[in-house]
C-alpha atoms as a PDB file:
ATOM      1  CA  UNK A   1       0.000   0.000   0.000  1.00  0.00           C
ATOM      2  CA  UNK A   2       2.757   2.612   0.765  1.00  0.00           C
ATOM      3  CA  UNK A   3       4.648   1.018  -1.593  1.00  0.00           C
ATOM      4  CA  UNK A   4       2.113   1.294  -4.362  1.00  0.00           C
ATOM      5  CA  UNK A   5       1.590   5.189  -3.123  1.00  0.00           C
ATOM      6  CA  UNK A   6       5.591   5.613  -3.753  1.00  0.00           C
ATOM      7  CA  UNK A   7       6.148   3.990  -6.832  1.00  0.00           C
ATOM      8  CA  UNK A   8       2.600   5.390  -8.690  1.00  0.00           C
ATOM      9  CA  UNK A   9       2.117   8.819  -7.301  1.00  0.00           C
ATOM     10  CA  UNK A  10       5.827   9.552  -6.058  1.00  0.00           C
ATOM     11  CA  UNK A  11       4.173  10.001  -2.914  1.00  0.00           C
ATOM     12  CA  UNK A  12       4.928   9.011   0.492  1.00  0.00           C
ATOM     13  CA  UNK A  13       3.086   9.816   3.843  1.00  0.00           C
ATOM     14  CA  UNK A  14       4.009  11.077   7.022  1.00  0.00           C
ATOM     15  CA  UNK A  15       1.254   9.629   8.952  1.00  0.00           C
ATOM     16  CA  UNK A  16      -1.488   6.650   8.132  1.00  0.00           C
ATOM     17  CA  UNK A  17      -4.912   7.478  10.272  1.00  0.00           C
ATOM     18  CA  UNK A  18      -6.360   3.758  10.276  1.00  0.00           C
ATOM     19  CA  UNK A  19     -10.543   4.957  10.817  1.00  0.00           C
ATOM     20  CA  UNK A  20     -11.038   1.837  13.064  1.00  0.00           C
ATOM     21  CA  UNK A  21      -8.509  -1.037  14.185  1.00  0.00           C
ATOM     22  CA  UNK A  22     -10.930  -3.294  15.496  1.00  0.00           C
ATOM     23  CA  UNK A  23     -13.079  -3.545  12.062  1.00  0.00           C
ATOM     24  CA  UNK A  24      -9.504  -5.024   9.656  1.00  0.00           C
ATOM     25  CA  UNK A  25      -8.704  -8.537   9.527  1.00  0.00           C
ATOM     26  CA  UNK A  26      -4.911  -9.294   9.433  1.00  0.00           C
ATOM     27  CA  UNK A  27      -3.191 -10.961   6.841  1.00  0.00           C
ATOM     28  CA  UNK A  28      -4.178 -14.411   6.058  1.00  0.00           C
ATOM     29  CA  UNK A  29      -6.919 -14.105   8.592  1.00  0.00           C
ATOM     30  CA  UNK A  30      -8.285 -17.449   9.964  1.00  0.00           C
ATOM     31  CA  UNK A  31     -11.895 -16.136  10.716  1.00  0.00           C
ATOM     32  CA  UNK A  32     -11.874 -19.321  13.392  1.00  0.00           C
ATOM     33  CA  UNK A  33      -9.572 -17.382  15.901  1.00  0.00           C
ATOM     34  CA  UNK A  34     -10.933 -15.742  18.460  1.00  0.00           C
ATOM     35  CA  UNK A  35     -11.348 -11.870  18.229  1.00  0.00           C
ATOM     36  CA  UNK A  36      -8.411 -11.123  20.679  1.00  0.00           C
ATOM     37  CA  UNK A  37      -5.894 -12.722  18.446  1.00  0.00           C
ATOM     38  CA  UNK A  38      -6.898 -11.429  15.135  1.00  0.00           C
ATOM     39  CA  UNK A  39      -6.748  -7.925  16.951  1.00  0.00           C
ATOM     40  CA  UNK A  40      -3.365  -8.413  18.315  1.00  0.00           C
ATOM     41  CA  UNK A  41      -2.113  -9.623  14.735  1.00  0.00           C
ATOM     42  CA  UNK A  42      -3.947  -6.763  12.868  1.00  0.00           C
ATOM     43  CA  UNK A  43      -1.873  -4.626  15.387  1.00  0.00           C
ATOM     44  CA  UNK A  44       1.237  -5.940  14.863  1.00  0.00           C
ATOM     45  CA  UNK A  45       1.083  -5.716  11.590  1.00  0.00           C
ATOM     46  CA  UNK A  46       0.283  -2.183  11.325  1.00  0.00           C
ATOM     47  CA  UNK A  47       3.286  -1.505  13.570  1.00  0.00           C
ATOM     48  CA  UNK A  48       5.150  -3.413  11.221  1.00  0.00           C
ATOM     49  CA  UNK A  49       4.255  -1.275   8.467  1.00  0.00           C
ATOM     50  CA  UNK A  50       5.446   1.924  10.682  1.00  0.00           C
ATOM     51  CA  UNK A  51       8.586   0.895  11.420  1.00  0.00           C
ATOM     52  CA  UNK A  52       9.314  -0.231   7.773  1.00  0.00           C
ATOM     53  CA  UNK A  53       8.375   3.155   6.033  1.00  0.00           C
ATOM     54  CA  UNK A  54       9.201   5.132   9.435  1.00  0.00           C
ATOM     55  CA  UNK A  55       5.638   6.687   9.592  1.00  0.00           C
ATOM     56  CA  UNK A  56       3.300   7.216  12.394  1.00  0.00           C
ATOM     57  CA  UNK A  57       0.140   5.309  12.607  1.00  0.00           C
ATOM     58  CA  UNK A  58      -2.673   6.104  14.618  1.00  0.00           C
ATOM     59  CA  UNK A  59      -6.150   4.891  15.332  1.00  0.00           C
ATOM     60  CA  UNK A  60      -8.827   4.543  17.507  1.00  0.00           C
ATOM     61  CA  UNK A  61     -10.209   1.773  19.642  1.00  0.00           C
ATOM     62  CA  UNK A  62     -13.164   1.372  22.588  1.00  0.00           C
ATOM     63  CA  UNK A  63     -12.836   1.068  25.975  1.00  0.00           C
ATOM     64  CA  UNK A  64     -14.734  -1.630  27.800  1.00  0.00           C
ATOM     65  CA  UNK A  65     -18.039  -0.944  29.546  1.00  0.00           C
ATOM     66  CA  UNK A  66     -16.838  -0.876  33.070  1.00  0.00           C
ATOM     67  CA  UNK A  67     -15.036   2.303  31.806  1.00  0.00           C
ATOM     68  CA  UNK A  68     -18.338   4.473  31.643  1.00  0.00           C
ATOM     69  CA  UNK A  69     -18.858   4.201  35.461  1.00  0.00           C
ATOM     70  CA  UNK A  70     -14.895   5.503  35.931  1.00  0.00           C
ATOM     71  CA  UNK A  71     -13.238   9.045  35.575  1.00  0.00           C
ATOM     72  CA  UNK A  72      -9.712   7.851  34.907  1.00  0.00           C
ATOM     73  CA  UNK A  73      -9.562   4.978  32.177  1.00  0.00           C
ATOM     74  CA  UNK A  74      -6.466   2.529  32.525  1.00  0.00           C
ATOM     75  CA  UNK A  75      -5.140  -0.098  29.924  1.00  0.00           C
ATOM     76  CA  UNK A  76      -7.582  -2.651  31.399  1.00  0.00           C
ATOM     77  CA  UNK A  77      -9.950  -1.154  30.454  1.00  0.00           C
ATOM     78  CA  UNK A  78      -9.488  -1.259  26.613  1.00  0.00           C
ATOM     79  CA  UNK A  79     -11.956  -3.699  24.734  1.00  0.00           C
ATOM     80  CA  UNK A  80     -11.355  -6.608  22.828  1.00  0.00           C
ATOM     81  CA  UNK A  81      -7.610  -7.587  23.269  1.00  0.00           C
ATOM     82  CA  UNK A  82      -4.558  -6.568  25.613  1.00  0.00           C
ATOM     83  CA  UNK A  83      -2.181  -7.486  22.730  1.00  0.00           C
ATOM     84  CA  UNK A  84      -3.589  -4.073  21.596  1.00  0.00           C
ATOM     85  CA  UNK A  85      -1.832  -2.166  24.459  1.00  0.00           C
ATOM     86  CA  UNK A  86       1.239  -4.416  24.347  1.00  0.00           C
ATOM     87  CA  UNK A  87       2.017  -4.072  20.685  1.00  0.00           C
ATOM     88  CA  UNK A  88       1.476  -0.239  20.426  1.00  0.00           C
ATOM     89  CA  UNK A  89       4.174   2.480  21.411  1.00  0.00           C
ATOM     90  CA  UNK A  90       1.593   4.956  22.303  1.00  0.00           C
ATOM     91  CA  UNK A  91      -1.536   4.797  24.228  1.00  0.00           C
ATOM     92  CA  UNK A  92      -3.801   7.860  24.842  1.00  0.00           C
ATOM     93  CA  UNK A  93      -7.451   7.763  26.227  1.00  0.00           C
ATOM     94  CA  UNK A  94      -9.354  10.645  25.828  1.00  0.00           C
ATOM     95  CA  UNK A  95     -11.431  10.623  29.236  1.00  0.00           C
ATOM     96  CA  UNK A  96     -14.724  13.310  29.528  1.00  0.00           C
ATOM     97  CA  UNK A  97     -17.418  13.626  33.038  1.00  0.00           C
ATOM     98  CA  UNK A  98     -20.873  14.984  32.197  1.00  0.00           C
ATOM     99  CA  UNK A  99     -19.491  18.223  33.706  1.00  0.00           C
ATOM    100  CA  UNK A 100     -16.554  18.295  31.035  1.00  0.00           C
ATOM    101  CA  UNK A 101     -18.811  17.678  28.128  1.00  0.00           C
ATOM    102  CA  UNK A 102     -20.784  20.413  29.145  1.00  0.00           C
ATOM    103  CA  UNK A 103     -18.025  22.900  29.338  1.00  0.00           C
ATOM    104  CA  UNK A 104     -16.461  21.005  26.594  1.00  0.00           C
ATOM    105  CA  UNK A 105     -13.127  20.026  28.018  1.00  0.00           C
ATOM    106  CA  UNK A 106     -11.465  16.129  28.475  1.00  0.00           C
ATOM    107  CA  UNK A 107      -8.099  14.410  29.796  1.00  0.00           C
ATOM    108  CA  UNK A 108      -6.118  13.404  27.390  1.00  0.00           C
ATOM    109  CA  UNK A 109      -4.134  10.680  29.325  1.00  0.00           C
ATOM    110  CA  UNK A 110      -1.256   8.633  28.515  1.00  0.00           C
ATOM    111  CA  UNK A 111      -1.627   5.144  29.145  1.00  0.00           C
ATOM    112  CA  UNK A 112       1.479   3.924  27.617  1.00  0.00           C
ATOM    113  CA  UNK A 113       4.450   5.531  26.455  1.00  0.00           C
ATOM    114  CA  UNK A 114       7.319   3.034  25.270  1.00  0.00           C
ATOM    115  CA  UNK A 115      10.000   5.712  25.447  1.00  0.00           C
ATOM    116  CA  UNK A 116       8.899   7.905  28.193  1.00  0.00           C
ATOM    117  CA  UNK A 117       6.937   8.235  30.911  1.00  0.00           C
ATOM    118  CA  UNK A 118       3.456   7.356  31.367  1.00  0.00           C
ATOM    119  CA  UNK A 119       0.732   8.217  33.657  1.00  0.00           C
ATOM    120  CA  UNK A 120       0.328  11.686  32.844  1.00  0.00           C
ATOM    121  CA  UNK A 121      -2.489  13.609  31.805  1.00  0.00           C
ATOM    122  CA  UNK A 122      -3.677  17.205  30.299  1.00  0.00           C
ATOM    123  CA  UNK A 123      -6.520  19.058  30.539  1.00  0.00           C
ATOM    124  CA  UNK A 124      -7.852  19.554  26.583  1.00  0.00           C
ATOM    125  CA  UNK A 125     -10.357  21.807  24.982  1.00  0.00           C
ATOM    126  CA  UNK A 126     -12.470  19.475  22.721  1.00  0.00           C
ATOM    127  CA  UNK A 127     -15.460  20.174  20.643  1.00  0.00           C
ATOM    128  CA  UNK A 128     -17.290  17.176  18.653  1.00  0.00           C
ATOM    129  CA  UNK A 129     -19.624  18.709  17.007  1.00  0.00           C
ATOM    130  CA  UNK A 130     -16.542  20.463  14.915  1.00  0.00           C
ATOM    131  CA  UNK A 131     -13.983  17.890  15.666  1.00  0.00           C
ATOM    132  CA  UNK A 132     -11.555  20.027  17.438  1.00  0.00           C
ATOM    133  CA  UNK A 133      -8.974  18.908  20.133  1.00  0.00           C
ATOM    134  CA  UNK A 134      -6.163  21.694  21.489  1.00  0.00           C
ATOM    135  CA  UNK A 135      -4.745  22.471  24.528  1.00  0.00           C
ATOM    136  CA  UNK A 136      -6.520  25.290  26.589  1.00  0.00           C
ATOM    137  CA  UNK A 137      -4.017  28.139  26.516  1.00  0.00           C
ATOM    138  CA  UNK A 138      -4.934  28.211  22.438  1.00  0.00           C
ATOM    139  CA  UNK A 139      -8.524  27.635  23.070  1.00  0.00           C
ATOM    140  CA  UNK A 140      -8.730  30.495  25.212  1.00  0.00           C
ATOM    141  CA  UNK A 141      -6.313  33.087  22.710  1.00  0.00           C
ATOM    142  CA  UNK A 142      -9.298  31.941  20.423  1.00  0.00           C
ATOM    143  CA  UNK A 143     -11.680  33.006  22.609  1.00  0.00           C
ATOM    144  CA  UNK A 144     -13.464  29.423  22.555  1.00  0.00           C
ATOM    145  CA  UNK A 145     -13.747  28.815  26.227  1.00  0.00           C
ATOM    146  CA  UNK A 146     -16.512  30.369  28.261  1.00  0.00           C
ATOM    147  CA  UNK A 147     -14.929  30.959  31.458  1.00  0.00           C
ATOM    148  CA  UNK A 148     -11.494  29.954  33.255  1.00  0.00           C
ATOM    149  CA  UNK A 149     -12.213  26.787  35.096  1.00  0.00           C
ATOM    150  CA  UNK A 150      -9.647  24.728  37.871  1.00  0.00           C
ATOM    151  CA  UNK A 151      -7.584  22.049  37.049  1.00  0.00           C
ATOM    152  CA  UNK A 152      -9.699  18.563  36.316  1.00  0.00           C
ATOM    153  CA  UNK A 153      -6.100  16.517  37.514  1.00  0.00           C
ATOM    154  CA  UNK A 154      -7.739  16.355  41.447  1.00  0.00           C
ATOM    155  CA  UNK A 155     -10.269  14.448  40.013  1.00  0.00           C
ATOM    156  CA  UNK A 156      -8.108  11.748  38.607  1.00  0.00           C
ATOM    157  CA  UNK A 157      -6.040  11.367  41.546  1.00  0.00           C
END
């Protein structure tokens, strides 16, 4: 695929934005194996992929249902597959309250970070009905928040 994208339109990316991992199949997929496995595979092989053509791959998974009831999401409580977590460099979790989603702010956290350290998290301005995501010091120099609000982090802790 990158390949093709090289060789056809002298083109090659930067960054591949996979819509939804848990909808591919891998390679040579045995439909027989259980859901976990085919996950972990599919993931592996798009990290494969990224490491051959040195680009950055992202995507998007669920969390579990047990993670609507919490206000900090860990790496249990992604759907599916662990292999998921354990095959991936990065892990972020975009975590929202009611009260958040009103004042339309989240927690970006960082689940897993192969190179650095993980565990943090930052407050983020977010607005889905215009699919934007920034930090809050350049949502408010666009005027886009309504007022100055505390810190969510002492609600994580």
């Amino acid at each position: 695929m990158v390949e093709q994208q090289q060789i056809y339109f002298d083109f090659k990316p930067d960054l591949l934005i996979v819509d939804y991992l848990d909808l591919l199949a891998p390679r040579g997929s045995d439909l027989r194996l259980e859901p976990r496995h085919r996950l972990r595979s599919v993931t592996e092989d798009l990290r494969s992929i990224s490491l051959r053509h040195n680009i950055a791959v992202i995507s998007a998974t669920q969390a579990n249902r047990a993670s609507l009831s919490k206000l900090k999401i860990t790496e249990a409580n992604v759907s599916e597959s662990f292999g998921k977590i354990e095959v991936a460099d990065v892990v972020l979790a975009l975590c929202q309250s009611e009260e958040e989603k009103q004042n339309k702010r989240a927690r970006l956290s960082i689940l897993k970070n192969r190179d650095y350290i993980s565990g943090g998290c930052v407050e983020v301005y977010v607005d889905f009905d215009r699919m934007l995501l920034m930090g809050l010091d350049l949502a408010n120099k666009l005027g886009l928040l309504q007022e100055k609000k505390d810190n969510i982090t002492e609600l994580v802790k």
